[in-house]
N, C-alpha and C. Protein backbone atom coordinates (compact mmCIF):
# COMPACT_ATOMS: atom_id res chain seq x y z
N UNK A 1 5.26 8.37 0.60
CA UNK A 1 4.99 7.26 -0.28
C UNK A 1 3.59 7.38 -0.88
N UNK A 2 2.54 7.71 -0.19
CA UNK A 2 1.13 8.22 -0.67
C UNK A 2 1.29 9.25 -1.72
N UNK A 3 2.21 9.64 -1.43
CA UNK A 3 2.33 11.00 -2.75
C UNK A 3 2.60 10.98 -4.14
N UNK A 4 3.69 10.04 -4.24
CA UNK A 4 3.93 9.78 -4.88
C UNK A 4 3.33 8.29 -5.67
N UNK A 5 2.51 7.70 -5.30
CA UNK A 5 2.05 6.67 -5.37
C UNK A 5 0.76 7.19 -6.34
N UNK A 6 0.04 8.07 -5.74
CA UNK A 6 -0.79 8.75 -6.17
C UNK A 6 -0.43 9.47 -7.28
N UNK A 7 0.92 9.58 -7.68
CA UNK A 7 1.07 10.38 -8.94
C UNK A 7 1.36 9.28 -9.88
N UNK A 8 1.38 8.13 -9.32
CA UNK A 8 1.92 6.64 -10.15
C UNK A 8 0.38 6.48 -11.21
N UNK A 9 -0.78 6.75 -10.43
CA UNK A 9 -2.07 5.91 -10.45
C UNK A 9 -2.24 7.27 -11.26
N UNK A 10 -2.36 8.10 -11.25
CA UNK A 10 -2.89 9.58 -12.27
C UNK A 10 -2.16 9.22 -13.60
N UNK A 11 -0.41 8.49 -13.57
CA UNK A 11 -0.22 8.52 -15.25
C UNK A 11 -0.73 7.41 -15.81
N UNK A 12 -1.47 6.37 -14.82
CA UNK A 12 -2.39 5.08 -15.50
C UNK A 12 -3.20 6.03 -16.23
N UNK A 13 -3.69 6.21 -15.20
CA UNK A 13 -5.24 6.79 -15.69
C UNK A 13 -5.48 7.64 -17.44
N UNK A 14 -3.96 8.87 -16.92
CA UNK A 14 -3.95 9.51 -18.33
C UNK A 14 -3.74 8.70 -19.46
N UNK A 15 -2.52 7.63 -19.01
CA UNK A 15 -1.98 7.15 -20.41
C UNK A 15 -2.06 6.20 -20.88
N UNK A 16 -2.92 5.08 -20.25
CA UNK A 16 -3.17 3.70 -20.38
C UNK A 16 -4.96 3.66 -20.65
N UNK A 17 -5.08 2.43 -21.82
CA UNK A 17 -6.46 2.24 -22.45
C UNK A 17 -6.99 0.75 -21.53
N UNK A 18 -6.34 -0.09 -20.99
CA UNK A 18 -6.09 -1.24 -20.44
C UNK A 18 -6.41 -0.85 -18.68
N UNK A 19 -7.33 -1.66 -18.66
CA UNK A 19 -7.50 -1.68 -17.32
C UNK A 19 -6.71 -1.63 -16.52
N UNK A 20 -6.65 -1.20 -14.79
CA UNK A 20 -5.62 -0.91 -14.20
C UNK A 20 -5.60 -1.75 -12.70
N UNK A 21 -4.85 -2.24 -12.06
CA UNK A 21 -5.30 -2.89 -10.61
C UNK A 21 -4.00 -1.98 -9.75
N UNK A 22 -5.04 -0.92 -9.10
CA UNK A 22 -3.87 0.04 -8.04
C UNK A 22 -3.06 -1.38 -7.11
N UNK A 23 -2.24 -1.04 -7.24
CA UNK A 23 -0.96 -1.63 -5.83
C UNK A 23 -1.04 -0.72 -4.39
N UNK A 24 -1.00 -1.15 -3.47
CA UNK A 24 -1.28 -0.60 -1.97
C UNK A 24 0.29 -1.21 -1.58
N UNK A 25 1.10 -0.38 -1.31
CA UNK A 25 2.13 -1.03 -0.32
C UNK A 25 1.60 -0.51 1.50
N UNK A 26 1.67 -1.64 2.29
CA UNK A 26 1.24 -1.09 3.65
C UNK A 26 2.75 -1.20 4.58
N UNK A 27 3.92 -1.15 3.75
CA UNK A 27 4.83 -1.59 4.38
C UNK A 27 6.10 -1.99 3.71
N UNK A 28 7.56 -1.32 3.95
CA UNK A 28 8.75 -2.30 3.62
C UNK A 28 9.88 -1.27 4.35
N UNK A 29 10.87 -2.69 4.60
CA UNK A 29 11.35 -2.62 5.26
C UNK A 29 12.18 -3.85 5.08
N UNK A 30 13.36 -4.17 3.91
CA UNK A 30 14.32 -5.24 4.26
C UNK A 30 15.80 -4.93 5.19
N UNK A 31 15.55 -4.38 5.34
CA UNK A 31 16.92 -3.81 6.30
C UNK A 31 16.98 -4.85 7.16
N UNK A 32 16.58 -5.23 8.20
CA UNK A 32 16.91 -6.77 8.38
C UNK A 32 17.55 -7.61 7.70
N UNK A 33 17.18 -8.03 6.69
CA UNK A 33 17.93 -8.60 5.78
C UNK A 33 19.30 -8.75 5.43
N UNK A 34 19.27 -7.32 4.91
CA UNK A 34 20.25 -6.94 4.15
C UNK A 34 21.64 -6.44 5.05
N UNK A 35 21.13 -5.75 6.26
CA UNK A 35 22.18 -5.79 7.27
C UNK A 35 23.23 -6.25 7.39
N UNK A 36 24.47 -5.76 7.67
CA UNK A 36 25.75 -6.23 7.48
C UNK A 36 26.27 -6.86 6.41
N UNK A 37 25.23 -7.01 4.85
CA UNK A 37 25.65 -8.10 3.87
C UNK A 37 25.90 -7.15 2.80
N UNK A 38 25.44 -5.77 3.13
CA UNK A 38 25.66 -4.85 2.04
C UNK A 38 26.29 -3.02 2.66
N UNK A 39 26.76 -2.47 1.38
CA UNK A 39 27.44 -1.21 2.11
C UNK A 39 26.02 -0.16 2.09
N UNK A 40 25.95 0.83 3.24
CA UNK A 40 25.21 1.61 2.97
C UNK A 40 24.42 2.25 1.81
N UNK A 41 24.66 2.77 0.78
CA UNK A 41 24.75 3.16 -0.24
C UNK A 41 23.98 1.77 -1.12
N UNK A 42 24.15 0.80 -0.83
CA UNK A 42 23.24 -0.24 -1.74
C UNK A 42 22.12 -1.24 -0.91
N UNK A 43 21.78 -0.26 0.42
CA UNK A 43 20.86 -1.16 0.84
C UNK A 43 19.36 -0.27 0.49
N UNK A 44 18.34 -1.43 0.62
CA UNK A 44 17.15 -0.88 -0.07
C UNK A 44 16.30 0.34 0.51
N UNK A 45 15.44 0.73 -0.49
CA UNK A 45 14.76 1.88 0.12
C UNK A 45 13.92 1.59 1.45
N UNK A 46 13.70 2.29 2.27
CA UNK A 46 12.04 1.77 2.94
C UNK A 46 11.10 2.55 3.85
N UNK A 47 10.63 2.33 4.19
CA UNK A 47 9.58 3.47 5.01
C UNK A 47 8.79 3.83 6.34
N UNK A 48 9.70 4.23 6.36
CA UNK A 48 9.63 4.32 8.43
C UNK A 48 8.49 4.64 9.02
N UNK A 49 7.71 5.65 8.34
CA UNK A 49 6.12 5.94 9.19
C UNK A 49 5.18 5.24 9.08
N UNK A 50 5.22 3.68 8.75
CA UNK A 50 3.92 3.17 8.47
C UNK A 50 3.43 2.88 10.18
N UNK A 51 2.40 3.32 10.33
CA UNK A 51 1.20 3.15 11.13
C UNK A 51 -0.35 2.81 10.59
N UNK A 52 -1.37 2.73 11.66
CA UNK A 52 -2.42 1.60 11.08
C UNK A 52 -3.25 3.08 10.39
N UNK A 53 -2.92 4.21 10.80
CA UNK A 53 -3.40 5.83 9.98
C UNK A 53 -3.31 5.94 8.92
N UNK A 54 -1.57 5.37 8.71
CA UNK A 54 -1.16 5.49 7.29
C UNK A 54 -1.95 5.18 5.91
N UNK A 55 -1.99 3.42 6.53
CA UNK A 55 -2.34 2.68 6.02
C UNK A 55 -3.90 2.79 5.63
N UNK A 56 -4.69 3.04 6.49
CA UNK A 56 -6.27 3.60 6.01
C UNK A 56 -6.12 4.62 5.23
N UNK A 57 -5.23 5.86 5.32
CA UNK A 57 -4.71 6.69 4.42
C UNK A 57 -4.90 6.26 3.21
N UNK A 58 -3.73 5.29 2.81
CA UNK A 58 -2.90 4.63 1.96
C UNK A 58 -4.04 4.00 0.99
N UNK A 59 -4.66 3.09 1.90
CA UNK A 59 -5.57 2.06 1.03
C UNK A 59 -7.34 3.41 0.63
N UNK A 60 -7.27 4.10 2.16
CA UNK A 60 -8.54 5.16 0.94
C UNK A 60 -7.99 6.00 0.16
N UNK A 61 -7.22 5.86 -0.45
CA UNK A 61 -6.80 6.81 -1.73
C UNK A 61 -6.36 5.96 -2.84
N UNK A 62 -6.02 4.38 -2.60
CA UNK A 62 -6.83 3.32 -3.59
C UNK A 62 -8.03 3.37 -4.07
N UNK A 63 -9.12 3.35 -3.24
CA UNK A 63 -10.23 3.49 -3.26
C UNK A 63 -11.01 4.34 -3.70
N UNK A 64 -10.12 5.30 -3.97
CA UNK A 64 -10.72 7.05 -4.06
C UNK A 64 -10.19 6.61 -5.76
N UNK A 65 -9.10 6.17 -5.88
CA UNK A 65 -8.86 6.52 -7.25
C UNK A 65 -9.58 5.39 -7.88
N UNK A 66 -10.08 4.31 -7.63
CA UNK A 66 -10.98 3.68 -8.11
C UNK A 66 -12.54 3.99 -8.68
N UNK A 67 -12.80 4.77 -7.41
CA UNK A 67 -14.02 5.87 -7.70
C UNK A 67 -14.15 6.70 -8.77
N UNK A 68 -12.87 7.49 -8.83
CA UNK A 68 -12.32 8.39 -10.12
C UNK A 68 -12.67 8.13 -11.16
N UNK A 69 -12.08 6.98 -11.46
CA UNK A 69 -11.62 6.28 -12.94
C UNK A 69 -11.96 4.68 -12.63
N UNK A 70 -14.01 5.06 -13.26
CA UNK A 70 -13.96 3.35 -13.23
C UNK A 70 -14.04 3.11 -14.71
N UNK A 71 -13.68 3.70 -15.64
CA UNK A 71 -13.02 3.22 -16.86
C UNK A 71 -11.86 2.54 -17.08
N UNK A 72 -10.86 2.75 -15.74
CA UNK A 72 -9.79 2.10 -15.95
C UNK A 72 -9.60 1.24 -14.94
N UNK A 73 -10.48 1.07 -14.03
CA UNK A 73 -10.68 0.06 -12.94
C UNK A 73 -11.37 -1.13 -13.66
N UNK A 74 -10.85 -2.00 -13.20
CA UNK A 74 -11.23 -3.68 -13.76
C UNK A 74 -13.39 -3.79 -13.32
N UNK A 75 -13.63 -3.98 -13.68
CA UNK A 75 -14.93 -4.61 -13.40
C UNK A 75 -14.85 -4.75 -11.91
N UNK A 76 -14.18 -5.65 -11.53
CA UNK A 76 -14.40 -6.31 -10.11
C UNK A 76 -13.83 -5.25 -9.20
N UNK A 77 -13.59 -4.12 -9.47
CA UNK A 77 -12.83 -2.69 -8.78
C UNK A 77 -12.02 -3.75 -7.95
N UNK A 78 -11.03 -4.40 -8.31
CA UNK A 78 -9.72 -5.03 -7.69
C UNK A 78 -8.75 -4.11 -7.19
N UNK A 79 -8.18 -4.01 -5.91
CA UNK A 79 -6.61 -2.99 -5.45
C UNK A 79 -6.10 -4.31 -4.86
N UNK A 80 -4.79 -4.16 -5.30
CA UNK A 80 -4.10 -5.17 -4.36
C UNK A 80 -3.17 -4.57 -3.36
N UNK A 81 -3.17 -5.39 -2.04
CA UNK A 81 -2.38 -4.62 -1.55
C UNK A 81 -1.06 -5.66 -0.68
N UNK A 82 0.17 -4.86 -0.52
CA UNK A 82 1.30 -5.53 -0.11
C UNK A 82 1.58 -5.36 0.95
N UNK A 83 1.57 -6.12 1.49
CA UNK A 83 1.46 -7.58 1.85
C UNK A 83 0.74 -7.96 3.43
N UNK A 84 0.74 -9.04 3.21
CA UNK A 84 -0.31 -9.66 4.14
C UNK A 84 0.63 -10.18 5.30
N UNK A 85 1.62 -10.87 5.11
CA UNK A 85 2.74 -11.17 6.05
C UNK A 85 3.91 -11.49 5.66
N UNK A 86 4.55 -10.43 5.35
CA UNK A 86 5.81 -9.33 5.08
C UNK A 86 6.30 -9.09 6.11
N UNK A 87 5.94 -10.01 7.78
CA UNK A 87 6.33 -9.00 9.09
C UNK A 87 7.72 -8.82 8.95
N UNK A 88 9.06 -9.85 8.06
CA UNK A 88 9.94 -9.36 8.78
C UNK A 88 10.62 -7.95 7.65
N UNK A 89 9.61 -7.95 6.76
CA UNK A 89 10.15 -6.79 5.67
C UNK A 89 9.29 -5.61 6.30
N UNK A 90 8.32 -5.56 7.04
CA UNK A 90 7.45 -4.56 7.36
C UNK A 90 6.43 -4.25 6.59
N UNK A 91 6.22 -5.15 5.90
CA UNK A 91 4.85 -4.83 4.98
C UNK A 91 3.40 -6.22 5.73
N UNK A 92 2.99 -6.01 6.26
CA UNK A 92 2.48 -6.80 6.56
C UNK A 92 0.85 -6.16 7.40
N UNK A 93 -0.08 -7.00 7.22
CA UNK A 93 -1.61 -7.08 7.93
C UNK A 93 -1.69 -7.81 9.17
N UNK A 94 -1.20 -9.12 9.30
CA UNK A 94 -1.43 -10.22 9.95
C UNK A 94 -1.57 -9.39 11.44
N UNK A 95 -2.52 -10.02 12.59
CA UNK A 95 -2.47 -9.61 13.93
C UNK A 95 -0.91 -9.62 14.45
N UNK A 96 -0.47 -8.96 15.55
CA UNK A 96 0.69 -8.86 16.23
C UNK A 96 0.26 -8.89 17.39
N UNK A 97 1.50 -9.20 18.49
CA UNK A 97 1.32 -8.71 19.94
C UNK A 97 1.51 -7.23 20.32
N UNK A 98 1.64 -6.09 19.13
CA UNK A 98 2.37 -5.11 19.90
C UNK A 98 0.86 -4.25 19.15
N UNK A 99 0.35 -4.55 17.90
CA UNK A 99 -0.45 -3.84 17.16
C UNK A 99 -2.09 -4.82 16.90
N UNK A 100 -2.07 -5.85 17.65
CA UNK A 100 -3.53 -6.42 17.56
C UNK A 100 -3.72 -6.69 15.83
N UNK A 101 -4.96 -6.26 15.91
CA UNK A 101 -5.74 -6.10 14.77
C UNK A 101 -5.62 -4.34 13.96
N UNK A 102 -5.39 -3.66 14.75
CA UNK A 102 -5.11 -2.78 13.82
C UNK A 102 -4.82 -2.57 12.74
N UNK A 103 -4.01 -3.04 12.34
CA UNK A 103 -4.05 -2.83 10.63
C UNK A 103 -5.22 -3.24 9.69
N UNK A 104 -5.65 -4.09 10.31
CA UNK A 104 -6.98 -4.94 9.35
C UNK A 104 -8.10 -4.06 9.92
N UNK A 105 -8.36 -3.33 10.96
CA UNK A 105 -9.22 -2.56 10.99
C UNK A 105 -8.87 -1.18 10.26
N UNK A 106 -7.75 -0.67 9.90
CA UNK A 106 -7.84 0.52 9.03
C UNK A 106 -7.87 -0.11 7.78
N UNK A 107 -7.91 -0.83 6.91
CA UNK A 107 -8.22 -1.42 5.67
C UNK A 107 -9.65 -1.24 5.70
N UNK A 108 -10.12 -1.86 6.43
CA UNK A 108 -11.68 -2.06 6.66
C UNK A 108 -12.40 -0.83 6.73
N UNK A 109 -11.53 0.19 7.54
CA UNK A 109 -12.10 1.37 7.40
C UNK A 109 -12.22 2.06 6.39
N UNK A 110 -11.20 1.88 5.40
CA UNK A 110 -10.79 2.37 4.45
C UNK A 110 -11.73 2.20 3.14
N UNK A 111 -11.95 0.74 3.32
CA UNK A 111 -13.20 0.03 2.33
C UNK A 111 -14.36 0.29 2.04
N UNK A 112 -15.03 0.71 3.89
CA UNK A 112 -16.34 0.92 3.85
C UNK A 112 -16.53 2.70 3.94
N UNK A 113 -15.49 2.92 4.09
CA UNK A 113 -15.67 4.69 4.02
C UNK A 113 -16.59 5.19 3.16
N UNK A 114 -17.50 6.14 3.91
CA UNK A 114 -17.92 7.02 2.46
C UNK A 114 -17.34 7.75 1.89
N UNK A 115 -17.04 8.50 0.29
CA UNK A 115 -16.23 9.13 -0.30
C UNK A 115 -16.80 10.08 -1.20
């Protein structure tokens, strides 16, 4: 998903004059959801390796491409990222019992990194 995400944010950069606000997904996962209500074949995509690695991954290569291209980064170098509490889609920050704070400490890491 970093890979391609990263090739999302390179055709901003080339092909757009308009400022840009990178998207961070840290997570998805509706399969819950959708379970038993749909046939294989039409249930949604999603992404099984997210860990709190990923995710510092994920969000410093927001960050990195912000660095890149602050012509096309907003003033306020804005990334948004998805989602905050998404737990039962799997996109989510919020503390857990199984993962603490972890996730909010690889964001953080991710933020203050040098680059």
């Amino acid at each position: 998903m970093i890979e391609g995400n990263q090739k999302i944010l390179q055709q901003f950069a080339e092909r757009t004059t308009l400022p840009y606000v990178p998207v961070i997904t840290v997570g998805w996962d509706r399969r819950p959801w959708e379970k038993g209500s749909l046939p294989p074949e039409k249930l949604s995509t999603w992404y099984p390796d997210r860990t709190p690695k990923l995710v510092e991954e994920f969000v410093g290569a927001g960050m990195k491409w912000l660095d890149d291209h602050p012509d096309k980064a907003t003033p306020q170098r804005l990334l948004l990222l998805y989602a905050w509490n998404e737990n039962g889609e799997g996109g989510y920050l919020t503390p857990t019992e199984a993962d603490g704070t972890e996730y909010l400490k690889a964001v953080q890491r991710a933020i203050t990194a040098k680059r």
